[in-house]
C-alpha atoms as a PDB file:
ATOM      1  CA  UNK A   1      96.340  85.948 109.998  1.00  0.00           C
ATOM      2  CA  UNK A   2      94.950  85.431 113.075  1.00  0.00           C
ATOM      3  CA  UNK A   3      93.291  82.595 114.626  1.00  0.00           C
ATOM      4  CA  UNK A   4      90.040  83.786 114.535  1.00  0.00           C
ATOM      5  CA  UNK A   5      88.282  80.583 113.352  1.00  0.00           C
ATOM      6  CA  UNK A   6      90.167  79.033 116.424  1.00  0.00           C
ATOM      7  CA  UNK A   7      88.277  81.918 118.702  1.00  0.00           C
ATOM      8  CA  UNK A   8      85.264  82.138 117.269  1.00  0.00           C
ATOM      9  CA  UNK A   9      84.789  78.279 117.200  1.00  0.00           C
ATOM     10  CA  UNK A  10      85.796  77.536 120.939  1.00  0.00           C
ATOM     11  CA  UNK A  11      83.550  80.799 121.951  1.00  0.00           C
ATOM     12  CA  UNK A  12      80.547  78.460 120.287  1.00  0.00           C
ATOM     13  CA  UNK A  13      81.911  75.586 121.620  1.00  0.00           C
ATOM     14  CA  UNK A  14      81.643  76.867 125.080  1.00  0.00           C
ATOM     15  CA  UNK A  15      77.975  78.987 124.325  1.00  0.00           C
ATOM     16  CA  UNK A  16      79.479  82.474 125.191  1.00  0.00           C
ATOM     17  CA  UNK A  17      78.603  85.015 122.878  1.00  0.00           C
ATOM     18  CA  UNK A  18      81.154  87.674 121.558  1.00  0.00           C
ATOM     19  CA  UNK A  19      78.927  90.132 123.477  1.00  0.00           C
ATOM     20  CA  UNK A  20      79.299  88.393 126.602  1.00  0.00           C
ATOM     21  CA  UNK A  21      83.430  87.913 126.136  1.00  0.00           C
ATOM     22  CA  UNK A  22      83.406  91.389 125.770  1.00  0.00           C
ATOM     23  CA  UNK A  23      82.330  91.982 129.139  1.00  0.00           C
ATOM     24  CA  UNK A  24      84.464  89.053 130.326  1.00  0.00           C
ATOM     25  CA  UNK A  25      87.134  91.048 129.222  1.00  0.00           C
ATOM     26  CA  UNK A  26      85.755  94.712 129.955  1.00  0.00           C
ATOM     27  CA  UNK A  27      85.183  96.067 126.807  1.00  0.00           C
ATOM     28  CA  UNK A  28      82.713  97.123 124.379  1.00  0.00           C
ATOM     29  CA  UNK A  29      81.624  94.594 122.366  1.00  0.00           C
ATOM     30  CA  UNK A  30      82.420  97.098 119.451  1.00  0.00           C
ATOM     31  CA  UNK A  31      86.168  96.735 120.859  1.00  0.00           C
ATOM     32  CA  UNK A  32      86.207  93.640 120.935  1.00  0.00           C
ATOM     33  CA  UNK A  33      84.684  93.320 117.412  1.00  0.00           C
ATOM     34  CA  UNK A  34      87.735  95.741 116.264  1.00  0.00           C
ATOM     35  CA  UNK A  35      90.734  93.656 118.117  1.00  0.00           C
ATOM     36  CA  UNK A  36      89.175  90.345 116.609  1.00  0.00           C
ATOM     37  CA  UNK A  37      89.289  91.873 113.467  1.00  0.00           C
ATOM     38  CA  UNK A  38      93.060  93.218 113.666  1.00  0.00           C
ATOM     39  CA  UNK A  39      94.268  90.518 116.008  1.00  0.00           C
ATOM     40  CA  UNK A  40      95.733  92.607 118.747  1.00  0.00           C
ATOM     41  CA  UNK A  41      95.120  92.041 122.160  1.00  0.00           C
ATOM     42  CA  UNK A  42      96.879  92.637 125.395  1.00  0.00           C
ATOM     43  CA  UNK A  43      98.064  90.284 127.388  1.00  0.00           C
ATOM     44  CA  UNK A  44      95.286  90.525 130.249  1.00  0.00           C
ATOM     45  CA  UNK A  45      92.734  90.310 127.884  1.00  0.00           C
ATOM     46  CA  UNK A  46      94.431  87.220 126.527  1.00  0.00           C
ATOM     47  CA  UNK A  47      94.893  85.696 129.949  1.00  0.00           C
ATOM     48  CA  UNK A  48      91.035  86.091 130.358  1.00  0.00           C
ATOM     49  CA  UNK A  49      90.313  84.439 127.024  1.00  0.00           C
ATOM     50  CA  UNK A  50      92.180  81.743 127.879  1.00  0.00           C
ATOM     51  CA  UNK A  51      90.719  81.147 131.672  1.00  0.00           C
ATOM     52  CA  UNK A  52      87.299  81.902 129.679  1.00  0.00           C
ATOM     53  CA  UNK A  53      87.248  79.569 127.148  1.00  0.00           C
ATOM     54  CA  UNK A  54      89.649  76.175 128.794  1.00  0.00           C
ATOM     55  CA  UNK A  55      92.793  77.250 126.266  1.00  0.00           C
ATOM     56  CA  UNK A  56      95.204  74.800 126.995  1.00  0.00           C
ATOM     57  CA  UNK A  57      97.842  75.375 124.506  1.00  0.00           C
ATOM     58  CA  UNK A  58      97.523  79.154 124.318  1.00  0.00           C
ATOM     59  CA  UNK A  59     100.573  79.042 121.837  1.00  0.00           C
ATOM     60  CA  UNK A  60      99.078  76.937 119.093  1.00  0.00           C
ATOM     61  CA  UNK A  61      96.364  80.392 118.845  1.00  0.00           C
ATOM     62  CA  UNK A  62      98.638  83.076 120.013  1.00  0.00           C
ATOM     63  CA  UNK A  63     101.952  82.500 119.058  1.00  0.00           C
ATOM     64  CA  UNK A  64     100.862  81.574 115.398  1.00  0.00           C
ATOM     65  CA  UNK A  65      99.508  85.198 115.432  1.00  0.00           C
ATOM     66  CA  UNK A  66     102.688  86.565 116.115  1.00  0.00           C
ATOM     67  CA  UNK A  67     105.017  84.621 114.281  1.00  0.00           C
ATOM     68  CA  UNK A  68     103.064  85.514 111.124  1.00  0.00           C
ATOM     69  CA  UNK A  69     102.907  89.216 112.462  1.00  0.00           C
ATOM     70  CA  UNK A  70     106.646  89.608 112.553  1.00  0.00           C
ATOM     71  CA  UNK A  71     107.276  87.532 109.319  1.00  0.00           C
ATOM     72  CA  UNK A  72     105.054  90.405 107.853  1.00  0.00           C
ATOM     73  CA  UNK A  73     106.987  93.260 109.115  1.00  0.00           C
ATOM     74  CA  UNK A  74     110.369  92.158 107.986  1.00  0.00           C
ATOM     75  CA  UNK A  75     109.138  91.837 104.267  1.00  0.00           C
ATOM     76  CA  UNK A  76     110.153  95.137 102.730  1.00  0.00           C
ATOM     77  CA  UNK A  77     107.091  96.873 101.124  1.00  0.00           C
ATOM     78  CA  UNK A  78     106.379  96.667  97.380  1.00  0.00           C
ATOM     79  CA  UNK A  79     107.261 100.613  96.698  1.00  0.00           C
ATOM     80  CA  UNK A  80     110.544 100.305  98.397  1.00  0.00           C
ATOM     81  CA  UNK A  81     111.828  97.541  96.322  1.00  0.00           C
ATOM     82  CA  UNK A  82     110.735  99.388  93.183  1.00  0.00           C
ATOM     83  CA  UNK A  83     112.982 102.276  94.614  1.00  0.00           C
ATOM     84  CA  UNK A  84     115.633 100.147  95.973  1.00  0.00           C
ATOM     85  CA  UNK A  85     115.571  98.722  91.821  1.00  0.00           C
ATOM     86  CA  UNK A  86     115.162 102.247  90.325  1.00  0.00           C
ATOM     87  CA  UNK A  87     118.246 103.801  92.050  1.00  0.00           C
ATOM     88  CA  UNK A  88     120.280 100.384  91.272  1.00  0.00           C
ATOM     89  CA  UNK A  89     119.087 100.330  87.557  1.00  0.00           C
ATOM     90  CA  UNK A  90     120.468 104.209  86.669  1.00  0.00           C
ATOM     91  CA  UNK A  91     124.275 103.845  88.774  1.00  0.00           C
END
C-alpha cells in the first residue's frame, strides 16, 4: 500500500521520532499514527514531510501511493461481480 517502510525508515534515518513529526506537522501523534496507517495525507502535511525529512523524489513515496490507490478503486468489488454473474446466468 503505502510507503510506510519508506517513512518510517527515513524518519530513523534522520532521528525524528513519529511523536516529534507529529508536531512538525501539527497533529496529534494519535493522527498521525491513524494517516500512517491509512496512507492519507494532505498535501501540506506532505510538503512538511518532505522539507522534514530531505525527500528528494517525493514521487517515488507519494505517487506509488496513489497509483496503487486508484488501481484499487477501479477493481469492481467481489459481491458485484457475483451479481453482475447471477443476473447474466438466469437471462
Amino acid at each position: 500500500m503505502i510507503m510506510t517502510d519508506d517513512l518510517i525508515g527515513l524518519m530513523a534515518k534522520h532521528h525524528i521520532s513519529r511523536k516529534e513529526m507529529a508536531r512538525r506537522m501539527g497533529v496529534t501523534p494519535k493522527t498521525f499514527a491513524l494517516k500512517l496507517k491509512r496512507g492519507i495525507f494532505g498535501s501540506d502535511e506532505i510538503e512538511v514531510m518532505m522539507k522534514t525529512l530531505d525527500i528528494r523524489d517525493p514521487l517515488s513515496i507519494f505517487l506509488r501511493m496513489w497509483s496503487l490507490i486508484k488501481r484499487q478503486r477501479r477493481r469492481p468489488n467481489i459481491e458485484q461481480q457475483a451479481s453482475n454473474f447471477q443476473q447474466c446466468r438466469f437471462r
